[in-house]
Protein backbone atom coordinates (compact mmCIF):
# COMPACT_ATOMS: atom_id res chain seq x y z
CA UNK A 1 22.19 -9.11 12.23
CA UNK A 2 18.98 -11.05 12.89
CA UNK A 3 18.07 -8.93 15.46
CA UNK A 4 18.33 -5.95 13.04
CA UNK A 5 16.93 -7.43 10.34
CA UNK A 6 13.77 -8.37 12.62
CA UNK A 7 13.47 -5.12 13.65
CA UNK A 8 13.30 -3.53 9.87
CA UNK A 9 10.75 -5.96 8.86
CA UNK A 10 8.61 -5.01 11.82
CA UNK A 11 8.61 -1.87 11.80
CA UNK A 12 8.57 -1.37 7.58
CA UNK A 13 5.25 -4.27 7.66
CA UNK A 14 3.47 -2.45 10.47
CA UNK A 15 4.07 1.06 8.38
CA UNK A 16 3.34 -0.54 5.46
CA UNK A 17 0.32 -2.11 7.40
CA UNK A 18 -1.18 0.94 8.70
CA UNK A 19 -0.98 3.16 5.51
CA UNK A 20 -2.89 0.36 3.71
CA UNK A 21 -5.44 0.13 6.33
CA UNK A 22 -5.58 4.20 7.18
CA UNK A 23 -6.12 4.94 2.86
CA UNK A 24 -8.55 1.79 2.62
CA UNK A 25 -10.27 2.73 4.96
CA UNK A 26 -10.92 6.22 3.83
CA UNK A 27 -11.35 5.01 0.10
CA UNK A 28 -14.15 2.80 1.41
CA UNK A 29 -16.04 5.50 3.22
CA UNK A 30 -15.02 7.59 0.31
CA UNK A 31 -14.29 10.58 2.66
CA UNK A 32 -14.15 12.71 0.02
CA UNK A 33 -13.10 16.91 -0.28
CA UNK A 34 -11.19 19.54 0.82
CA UNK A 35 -13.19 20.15 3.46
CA UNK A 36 -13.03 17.30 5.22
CA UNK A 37 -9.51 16.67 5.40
CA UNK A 38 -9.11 13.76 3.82
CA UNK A 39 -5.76 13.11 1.28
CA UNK A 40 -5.48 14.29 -2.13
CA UNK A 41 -6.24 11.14 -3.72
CA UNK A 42 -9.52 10.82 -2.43
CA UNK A 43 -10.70 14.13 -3.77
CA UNK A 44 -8.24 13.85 -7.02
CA UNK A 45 -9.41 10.77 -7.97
CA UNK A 46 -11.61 12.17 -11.03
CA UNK A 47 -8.96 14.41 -11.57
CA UNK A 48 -6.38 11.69 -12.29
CA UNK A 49 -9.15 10.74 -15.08
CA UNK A 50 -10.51 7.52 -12.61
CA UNK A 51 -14.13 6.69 -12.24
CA UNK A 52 -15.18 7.32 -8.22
CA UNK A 53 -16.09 3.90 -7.74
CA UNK A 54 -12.60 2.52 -8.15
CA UNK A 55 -11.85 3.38 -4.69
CA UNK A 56 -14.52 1.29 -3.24
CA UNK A 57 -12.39 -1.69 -4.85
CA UNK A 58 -8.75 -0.19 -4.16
CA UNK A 59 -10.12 0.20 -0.43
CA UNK A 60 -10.85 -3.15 -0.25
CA UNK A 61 -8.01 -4.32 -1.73
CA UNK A 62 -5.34 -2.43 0.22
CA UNK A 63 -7.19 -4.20 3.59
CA UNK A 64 -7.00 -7.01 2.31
CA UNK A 65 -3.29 -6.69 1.42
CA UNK A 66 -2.60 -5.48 5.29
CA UNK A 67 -4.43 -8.56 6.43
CA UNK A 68 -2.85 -10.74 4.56
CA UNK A 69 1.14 -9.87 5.43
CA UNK A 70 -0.04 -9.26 9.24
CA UNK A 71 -1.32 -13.00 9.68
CA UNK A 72 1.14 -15.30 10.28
CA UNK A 73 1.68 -18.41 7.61
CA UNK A 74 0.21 -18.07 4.33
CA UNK A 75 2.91 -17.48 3.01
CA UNK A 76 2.28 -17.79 -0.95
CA UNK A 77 -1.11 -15.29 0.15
CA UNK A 78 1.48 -13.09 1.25
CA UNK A 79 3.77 -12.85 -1.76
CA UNK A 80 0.68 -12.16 -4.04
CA UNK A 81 -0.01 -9.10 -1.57
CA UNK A 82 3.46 -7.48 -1.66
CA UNK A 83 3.02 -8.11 -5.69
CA UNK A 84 -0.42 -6.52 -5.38
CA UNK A 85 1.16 -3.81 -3.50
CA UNK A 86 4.17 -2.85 -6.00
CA UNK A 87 1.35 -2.75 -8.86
CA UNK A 88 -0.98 -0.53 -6.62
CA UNK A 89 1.77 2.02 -5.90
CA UNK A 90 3.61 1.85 -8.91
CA UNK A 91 0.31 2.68 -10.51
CA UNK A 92 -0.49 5.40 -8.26
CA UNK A 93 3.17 7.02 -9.02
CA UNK A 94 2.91 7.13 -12.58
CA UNK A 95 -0.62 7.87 -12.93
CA UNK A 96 0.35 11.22 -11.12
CA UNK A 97 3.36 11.23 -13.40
CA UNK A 98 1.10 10.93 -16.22
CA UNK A 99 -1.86 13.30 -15.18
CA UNK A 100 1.08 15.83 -14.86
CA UNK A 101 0.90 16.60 -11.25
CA UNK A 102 3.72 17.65 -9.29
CA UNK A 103 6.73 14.71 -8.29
CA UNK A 104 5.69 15.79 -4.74
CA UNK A 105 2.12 14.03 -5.52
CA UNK A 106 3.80 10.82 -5.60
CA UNK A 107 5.46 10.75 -2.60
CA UNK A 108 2.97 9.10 -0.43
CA UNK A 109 2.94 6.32 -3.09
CA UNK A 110 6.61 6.36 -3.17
CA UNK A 111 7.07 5.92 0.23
CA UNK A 112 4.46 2.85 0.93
CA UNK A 113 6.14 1.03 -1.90
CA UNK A 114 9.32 1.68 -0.35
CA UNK A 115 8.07 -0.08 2.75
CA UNK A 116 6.41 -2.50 0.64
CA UNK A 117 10.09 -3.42 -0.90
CA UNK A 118 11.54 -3.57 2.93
CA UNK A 119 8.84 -5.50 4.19
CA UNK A 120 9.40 -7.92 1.55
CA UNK A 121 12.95 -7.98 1.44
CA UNK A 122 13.39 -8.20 5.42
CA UNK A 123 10.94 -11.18 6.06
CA UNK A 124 11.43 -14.22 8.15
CA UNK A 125 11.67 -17.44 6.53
CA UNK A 126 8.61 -19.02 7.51
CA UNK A 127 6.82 -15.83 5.26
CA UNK A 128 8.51 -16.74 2.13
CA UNK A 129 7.31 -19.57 0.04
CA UNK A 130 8.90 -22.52 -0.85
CA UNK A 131 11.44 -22.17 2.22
CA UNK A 132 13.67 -24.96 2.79
């Protein structure tokens, strides 16, 4: 079981990990349009009735949050990540919800915070705070 439960913590923090990094990184550059490939939140943004410079800050943020659960110790950094996390997505879900988009538009969202929740739930001990 340790094995197992290693391996699902791996593989759900470096998912989680390079979603975070992939989306921060585009926020930050603000790769914007249609045209240009990038994902729907970058060129929805406006559209889901946020200012453009709030993913300069969310770009940050979301490396910041990879960075954080990929280092090893810190662990109380680490829980404020994975709590960061569960507000970013759950944000991202319902503002889609709310702007009246399409489920589907949520799915990305829906998925990293399901990897979020794994992450956290699978992690070794000496990640967890106050471990005896």
């Amino acid at each position: 079981m340790a094995k197992t439960r290693r391996i699902v913590y791996w593989v759900s923090t470096i998912g989680l990990a390079s979603g975070l990094v992939g989306s921060g990184v585009q926020q930050i550059l603000r790769i914007e349009g249609k045209e240009a490939l990038a994902p729907p939140y970058a060129w929805g943004i406006a559209e889901l009735g946020y200012p453009v410079y709030i993913l300069t800050i969310l770009g940050v943020w979301k490396l910041l949050g990879a960075l954080a659960i990929l280092l090893p110790r810190y662990p109380l950094l680490k829980e404020w990540a994975y709590a960061g996390m569960f507000f970013l997505f759950t944000g991202g879900i319902f503002s889609h919800l709310a702007a009246g988009d399409a489920w589907y538009e949520s799915l990305p969202a829906l998925f990293l915070l399901v990897l979020a929740a794994a992450s956290w739930r699978f992690r070794p001990d000496d990640r967890r705070p106050l471990t005896r």
